[in-house]
N, C-alpha and C. Protein backbone atom coordinates (compact mmCIF):
# COMPACT_ATOMS: atom_id res chain seq x y z
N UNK A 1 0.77 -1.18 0.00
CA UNK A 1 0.00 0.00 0.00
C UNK A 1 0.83 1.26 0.00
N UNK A 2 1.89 1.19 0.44
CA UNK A 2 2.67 2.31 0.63
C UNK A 2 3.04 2.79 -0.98
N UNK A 3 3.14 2.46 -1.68
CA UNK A 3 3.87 2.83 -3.10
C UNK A 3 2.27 3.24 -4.09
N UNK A 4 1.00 2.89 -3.73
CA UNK A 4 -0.64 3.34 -4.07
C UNK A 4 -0.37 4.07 -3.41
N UNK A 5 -0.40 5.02 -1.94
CA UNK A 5 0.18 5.73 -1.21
C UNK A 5 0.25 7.25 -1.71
N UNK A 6 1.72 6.65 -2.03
CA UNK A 6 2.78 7.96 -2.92
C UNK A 6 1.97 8.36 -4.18
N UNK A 7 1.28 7.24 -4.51
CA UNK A 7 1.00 7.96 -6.48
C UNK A 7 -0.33 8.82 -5.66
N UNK A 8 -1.22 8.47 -4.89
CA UNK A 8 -2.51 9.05 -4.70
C UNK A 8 -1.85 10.54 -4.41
N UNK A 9 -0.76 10.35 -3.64
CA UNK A 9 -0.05 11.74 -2.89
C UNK A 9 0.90 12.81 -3.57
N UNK A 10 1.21 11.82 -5.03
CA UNK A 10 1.65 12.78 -5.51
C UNK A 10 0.35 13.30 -6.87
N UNK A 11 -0.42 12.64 -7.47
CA UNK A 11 -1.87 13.44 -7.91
C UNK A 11 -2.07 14.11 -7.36
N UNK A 12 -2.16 14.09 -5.77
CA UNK A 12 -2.83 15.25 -5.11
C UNK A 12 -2.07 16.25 -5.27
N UNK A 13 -1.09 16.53 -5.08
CA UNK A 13 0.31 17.37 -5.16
C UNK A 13 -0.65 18.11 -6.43
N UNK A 14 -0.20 17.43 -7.75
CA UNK A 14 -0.52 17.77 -8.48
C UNK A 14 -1.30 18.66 -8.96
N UNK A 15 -2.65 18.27 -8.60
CA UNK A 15 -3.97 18.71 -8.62
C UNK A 15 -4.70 20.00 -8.11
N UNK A 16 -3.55 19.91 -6.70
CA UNK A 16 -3.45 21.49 -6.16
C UNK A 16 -2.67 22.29 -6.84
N UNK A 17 -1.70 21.55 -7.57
CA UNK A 17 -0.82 22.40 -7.71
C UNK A 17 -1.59 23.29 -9.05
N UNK A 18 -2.12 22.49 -10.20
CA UNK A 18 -3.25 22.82 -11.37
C UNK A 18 -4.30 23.62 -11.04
N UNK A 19 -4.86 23.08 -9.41
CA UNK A 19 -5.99 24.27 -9.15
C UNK A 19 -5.62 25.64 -8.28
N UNK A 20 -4.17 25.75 -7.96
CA UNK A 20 -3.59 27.08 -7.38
C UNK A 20 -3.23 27.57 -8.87
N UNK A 21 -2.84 27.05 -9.51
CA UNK A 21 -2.61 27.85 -11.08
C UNK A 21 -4.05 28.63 -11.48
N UNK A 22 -4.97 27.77 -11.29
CA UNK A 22 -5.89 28.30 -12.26
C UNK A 22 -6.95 28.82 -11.47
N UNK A 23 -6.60 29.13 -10.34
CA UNK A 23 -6.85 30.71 -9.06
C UNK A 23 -6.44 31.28 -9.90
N UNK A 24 -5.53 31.41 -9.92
CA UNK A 24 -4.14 32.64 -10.09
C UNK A 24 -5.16 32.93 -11.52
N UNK A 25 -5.08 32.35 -12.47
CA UNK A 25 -5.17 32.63 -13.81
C UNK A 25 -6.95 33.30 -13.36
N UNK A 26 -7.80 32.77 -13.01
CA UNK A 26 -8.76 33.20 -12.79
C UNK A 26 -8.94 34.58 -12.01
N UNK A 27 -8.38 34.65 -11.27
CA UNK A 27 -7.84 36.27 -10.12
C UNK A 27 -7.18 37.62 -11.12
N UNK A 28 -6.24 37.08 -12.31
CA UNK A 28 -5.97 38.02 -13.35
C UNK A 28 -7.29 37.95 -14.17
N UNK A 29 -7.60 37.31 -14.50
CA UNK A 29 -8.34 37.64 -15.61
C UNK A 29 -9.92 38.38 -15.31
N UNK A 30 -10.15 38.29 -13.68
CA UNK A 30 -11.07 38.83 -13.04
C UNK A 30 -10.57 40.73 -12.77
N UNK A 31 -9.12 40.60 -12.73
CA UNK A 31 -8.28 41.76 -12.40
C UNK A 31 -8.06 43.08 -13.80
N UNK A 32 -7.95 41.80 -14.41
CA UNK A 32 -8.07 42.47 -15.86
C UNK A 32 -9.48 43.23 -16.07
N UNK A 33 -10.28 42.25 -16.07
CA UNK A 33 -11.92 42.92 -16.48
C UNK A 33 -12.18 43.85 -15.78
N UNK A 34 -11.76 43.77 -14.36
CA UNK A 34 -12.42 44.67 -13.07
C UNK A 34 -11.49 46.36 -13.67
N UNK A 35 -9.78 45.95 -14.22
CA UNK A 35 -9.28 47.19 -14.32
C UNK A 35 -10.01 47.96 -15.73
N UNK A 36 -10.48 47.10 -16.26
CA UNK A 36 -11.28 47.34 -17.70
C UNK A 36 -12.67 48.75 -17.63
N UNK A 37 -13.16 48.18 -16.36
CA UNK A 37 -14.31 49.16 -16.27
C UNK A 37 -13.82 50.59 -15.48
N UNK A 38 -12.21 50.28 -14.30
CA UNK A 38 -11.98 51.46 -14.05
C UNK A 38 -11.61 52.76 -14.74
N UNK A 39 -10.80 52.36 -16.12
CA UNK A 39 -11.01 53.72 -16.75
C UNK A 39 -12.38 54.47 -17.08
N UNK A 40 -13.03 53.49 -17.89
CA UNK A 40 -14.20 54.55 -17.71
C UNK A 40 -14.92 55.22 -17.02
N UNK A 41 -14.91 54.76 -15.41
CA UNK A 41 -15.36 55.03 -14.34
C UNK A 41 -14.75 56.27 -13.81
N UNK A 42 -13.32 56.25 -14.18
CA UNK A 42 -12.46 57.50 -14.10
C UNK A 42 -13.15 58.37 -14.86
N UNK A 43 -12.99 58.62 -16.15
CA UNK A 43 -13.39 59.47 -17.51
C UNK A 43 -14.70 59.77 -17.11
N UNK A 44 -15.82 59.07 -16.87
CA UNK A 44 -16.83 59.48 -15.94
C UNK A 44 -16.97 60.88 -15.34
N UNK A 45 -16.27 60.32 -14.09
CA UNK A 45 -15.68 61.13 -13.46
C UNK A 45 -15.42 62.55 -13.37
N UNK A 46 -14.49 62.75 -14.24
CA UNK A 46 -13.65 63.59 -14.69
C UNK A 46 -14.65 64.46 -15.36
N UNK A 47 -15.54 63.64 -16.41
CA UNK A 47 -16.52 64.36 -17.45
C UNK A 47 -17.67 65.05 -16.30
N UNK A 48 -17.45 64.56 -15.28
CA UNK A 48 -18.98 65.21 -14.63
C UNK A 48 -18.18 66.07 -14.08
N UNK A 49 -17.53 66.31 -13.19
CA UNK A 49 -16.71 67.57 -12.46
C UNK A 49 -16.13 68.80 -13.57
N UNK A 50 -16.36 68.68 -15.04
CA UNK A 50 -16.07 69.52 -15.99
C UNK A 50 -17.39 69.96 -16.66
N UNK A 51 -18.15 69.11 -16.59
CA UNK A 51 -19.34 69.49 -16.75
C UNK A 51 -20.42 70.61 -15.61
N UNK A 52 -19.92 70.28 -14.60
CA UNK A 52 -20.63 70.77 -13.45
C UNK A 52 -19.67 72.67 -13.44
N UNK A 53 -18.59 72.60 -13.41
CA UNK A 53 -17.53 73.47 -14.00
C UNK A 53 -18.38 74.43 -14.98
N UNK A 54 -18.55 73.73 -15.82
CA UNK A 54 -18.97 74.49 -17.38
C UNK A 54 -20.36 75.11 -16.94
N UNK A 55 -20.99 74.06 -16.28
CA UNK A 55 -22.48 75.21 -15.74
C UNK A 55 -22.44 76.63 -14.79
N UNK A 56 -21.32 76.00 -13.54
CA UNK A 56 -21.15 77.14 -13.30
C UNK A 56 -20.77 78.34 -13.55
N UNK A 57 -19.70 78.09 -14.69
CA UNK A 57 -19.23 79.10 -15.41
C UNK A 57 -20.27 79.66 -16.42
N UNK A 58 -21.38 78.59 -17.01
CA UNK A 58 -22.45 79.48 -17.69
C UNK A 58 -23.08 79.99 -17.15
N UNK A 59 -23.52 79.61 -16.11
CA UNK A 59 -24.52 80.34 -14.42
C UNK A 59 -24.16 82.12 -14.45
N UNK A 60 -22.49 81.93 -14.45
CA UNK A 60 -22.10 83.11 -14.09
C UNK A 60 -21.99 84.47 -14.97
N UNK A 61 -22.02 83.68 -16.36
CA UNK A 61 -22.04 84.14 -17.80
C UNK A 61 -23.37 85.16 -17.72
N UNK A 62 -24.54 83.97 -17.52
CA UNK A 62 -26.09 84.46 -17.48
C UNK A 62 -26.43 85.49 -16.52
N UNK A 63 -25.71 85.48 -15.73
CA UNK A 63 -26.25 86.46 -14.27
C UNK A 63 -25.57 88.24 -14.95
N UNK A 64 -24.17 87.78 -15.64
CA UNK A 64 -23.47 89.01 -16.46
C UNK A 64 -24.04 89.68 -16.91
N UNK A 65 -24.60 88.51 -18.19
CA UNK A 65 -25.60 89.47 -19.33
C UNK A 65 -26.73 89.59 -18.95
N UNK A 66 -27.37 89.10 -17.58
CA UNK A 66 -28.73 89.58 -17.62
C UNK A 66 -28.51 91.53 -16.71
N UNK A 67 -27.42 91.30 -16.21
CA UNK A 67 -26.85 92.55 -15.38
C UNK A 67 -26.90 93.92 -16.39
N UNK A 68 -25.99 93.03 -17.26
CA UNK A 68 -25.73 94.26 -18.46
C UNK A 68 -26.75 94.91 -19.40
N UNK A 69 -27.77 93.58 -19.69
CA UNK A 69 -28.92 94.16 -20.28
C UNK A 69 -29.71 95.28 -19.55
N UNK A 70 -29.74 94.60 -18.30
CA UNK A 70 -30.22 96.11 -17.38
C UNK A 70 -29.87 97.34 -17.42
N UNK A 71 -28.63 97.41 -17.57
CA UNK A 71 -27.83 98.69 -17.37
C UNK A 71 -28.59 98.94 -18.87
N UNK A 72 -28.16 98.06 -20.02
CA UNK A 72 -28.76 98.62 -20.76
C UNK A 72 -29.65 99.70 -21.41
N UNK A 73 -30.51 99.08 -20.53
CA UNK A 73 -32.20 99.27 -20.95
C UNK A 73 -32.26 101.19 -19.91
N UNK A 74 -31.29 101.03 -18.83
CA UNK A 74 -31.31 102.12 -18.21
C UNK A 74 -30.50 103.20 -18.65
N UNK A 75 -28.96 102.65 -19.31
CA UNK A 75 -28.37 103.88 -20.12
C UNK A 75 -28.87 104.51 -21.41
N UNK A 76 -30.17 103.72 -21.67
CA UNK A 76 -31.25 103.89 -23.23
C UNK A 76 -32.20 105.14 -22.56
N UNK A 77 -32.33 105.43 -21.34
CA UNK A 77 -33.40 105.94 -20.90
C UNK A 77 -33.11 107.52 -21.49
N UNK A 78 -34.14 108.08 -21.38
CA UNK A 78 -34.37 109.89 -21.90
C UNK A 78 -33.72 110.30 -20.57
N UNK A 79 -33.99 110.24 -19.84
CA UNK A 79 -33.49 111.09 -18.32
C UNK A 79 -32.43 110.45 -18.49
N UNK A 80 -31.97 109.26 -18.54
CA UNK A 80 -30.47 109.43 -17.58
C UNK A 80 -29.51 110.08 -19.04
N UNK A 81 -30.06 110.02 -20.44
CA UNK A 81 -29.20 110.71 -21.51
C UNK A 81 -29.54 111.94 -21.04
N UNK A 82 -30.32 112.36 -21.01
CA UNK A 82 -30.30 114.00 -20.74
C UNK A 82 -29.46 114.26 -19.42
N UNK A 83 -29.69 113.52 -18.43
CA UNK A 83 -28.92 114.03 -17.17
C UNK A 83 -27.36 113.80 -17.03
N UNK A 84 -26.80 113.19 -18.06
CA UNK A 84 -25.92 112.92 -18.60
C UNK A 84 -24.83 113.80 -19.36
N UNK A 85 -25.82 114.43 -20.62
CA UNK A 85 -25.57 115.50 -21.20
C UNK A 85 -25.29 116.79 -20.70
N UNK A 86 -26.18 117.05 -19.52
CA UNK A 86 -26.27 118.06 -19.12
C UNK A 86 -25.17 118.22 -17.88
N UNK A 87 -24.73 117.00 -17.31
CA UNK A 87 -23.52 116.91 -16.40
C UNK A 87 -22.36 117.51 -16.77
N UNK A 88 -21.83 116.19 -18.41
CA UNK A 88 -20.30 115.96 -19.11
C UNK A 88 -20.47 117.05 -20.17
N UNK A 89 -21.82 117.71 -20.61
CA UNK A 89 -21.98 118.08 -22.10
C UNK A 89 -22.26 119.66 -22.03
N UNK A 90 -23.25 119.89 -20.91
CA UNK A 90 -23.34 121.23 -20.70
C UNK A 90 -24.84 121.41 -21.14
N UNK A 91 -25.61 120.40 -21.47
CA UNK A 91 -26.82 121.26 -22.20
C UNK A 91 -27.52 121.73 -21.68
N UNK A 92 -28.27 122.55 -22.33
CA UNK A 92 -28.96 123.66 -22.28
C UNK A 92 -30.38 123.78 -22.70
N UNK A 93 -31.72 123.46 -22.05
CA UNK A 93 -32.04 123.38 -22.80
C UNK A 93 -33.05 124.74 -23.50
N UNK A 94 -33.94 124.73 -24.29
CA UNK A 94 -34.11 126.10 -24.57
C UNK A 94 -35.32 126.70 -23.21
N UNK A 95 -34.92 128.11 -22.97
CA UNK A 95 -35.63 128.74 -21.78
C UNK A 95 -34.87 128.54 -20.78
N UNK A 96 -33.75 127.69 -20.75
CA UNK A 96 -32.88 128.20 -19.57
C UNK A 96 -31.80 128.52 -19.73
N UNK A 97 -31.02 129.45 -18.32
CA UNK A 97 -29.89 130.00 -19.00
C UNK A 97 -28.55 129.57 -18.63
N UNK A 98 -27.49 129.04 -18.57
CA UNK A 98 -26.40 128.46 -18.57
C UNK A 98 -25.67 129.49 -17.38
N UNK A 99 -25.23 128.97 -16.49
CA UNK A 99 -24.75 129.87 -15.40
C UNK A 99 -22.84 128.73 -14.72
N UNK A 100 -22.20 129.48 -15.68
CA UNK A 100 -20.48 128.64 -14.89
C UNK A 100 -20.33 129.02 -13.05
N UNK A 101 -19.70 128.11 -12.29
CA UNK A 101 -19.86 128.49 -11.29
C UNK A 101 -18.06 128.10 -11.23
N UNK A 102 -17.23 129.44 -10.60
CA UNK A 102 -15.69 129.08 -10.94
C UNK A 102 -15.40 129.11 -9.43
N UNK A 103 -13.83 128.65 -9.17
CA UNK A 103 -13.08 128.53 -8.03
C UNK A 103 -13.57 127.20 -7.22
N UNK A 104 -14.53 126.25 -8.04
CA UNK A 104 -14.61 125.06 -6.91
C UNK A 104 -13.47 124.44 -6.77
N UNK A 105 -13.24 123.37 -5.73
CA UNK A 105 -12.62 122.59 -5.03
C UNK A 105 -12.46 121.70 -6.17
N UNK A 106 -10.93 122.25 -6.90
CA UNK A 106 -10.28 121.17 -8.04
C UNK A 106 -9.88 119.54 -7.89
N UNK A 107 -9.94 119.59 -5.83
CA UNK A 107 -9.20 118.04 -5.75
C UNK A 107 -9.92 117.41 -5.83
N UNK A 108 -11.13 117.12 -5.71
CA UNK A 108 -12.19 116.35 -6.07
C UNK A 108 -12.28 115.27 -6.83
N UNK A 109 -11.73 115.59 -7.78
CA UNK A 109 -11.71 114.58 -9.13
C UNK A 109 -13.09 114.93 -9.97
N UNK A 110 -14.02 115.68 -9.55
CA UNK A 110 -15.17 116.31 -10.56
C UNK A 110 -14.70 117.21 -11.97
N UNK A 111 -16.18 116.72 -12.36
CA UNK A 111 -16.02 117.83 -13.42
C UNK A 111 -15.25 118.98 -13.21
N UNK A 112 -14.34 119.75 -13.86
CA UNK A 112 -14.24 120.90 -13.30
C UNK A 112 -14.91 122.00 -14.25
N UNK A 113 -15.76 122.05 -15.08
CA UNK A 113 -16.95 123.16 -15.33
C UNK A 113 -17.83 122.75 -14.91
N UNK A 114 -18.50 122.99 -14.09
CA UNK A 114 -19.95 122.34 -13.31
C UNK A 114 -20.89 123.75 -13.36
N UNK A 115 -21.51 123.29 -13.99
CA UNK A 115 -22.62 124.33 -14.69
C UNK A 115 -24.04 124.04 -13.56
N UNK A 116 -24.84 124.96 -13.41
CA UNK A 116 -25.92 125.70 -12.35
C UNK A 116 -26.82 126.39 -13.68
N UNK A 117 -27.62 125.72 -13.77
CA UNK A 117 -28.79 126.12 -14.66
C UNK A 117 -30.07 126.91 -13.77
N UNK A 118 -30.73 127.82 -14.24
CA UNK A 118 -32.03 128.28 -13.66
C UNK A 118 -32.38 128.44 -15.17
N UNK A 119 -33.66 128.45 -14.38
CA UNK A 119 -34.91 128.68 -15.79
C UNK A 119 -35.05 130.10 -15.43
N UNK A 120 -35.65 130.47 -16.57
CA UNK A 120 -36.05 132.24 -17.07
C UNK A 120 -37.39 132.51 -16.24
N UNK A 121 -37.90 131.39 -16.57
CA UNK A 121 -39.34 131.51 -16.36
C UNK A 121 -39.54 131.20 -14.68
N UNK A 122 -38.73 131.57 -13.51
CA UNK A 122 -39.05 130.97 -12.16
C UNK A 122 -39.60 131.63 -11.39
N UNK A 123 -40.32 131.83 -10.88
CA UNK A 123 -41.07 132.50 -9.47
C UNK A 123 -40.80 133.27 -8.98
N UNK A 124 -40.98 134.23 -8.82
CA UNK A 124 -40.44 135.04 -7.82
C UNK A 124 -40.62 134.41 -6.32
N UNK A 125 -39.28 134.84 -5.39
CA UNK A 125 -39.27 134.52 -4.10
C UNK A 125 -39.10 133.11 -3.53
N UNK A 126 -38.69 132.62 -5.52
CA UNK A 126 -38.12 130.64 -5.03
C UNK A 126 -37.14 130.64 -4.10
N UNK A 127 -36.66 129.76 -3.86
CA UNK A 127 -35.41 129.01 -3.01
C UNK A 127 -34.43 128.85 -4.10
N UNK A 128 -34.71 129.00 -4.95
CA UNK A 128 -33.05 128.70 -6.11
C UNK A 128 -32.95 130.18 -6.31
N UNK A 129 -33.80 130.94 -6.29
CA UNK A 129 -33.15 132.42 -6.89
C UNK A 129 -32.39 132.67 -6.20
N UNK A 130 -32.71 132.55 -5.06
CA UNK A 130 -32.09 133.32 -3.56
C UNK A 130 -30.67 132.67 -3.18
N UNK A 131 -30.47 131.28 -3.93
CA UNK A 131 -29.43 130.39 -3.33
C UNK A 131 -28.61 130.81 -4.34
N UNK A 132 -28.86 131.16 -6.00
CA UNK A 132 -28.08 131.90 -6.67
C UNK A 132 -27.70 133.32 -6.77
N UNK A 133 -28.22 134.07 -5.73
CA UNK A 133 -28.07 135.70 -5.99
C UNK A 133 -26.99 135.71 -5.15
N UNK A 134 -25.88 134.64 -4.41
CA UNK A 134 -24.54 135.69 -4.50
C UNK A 134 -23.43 135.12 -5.15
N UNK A 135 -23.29 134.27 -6.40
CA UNK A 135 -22.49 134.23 -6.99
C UNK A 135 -22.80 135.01 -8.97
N UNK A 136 -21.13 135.50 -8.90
CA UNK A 136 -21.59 136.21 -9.98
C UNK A 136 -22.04 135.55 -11.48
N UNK A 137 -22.80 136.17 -11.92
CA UNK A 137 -23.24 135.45 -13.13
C UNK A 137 -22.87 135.92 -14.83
N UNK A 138 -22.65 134.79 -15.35
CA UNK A 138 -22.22 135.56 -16.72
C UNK A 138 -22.91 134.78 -17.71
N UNK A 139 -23.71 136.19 -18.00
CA UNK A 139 -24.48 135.60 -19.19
C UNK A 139 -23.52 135.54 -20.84
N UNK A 140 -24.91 134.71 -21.75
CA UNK A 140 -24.00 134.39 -22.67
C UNK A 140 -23.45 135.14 -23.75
């Protein structure tokens, strides 16, 4: 029996030795597939955090131009062009009379012709006549 023994003992040998191989081979080829799906899982990834990126950056785009259209619609306005004009431009319009007011405070960073308009046509005994009767005036 001893020599039936050895052969049963060395098959067995064997047999483990064929089914630790073909672990192994089975463990790569499970390793393989499993690394197969991690790139895309990466790229995934990657694509959503650039995507999420790109919205915010359009988010921020939209909030711009909806800002700017505003301003828009407000630098279009009749008053703020006229009040505008009449700041940087000087106008005038007809029936009133153009009045320079000199020696202001140059450090300012203002305009430095800053024009004081009265109308022709004002009230007697207003609050603007009276606030203009002590600087001198030069008509045109």
């Amino acid at each position: 029996m001893s020599g039936r023994a050895a052969t049963i003992s060395t098959r067995n040998t064997s047999r483990s030795r064929h089914q630790g191989l073909w672990r192994l081979v089975i463990l790569l080829v499970m390793l393989l597939i499993l690394g197969g799906y991690v790139s895309p899982i990466m790229k995934y990834i990657d694509r959503s955090e650039q995507i999420e990126s790109e919205r915010a950056a359009t988010e921020e785009l939209r909030s711009e131009f909806d800002m700017l259209q505003a301003e828009k619609v407000h630098l279009q306005r009749n008053d703020y062009i006229e009040q505008v004009a009449r700041r940087d431009l000087g106008l005038v319009r007809p029936g009133e009379q153009p009045y320079v007011v000199k020696d202001l405070d140059q450090g300012a960073g203002e305009n430095k012709a800053a024009a004081a308009v009265e109308e022709k046509a004002e009230p007697e005994g207003s609050e603007a006549g009276s606030i203009l009767d002590g600087f001198p005036l030069h008509g045109p």
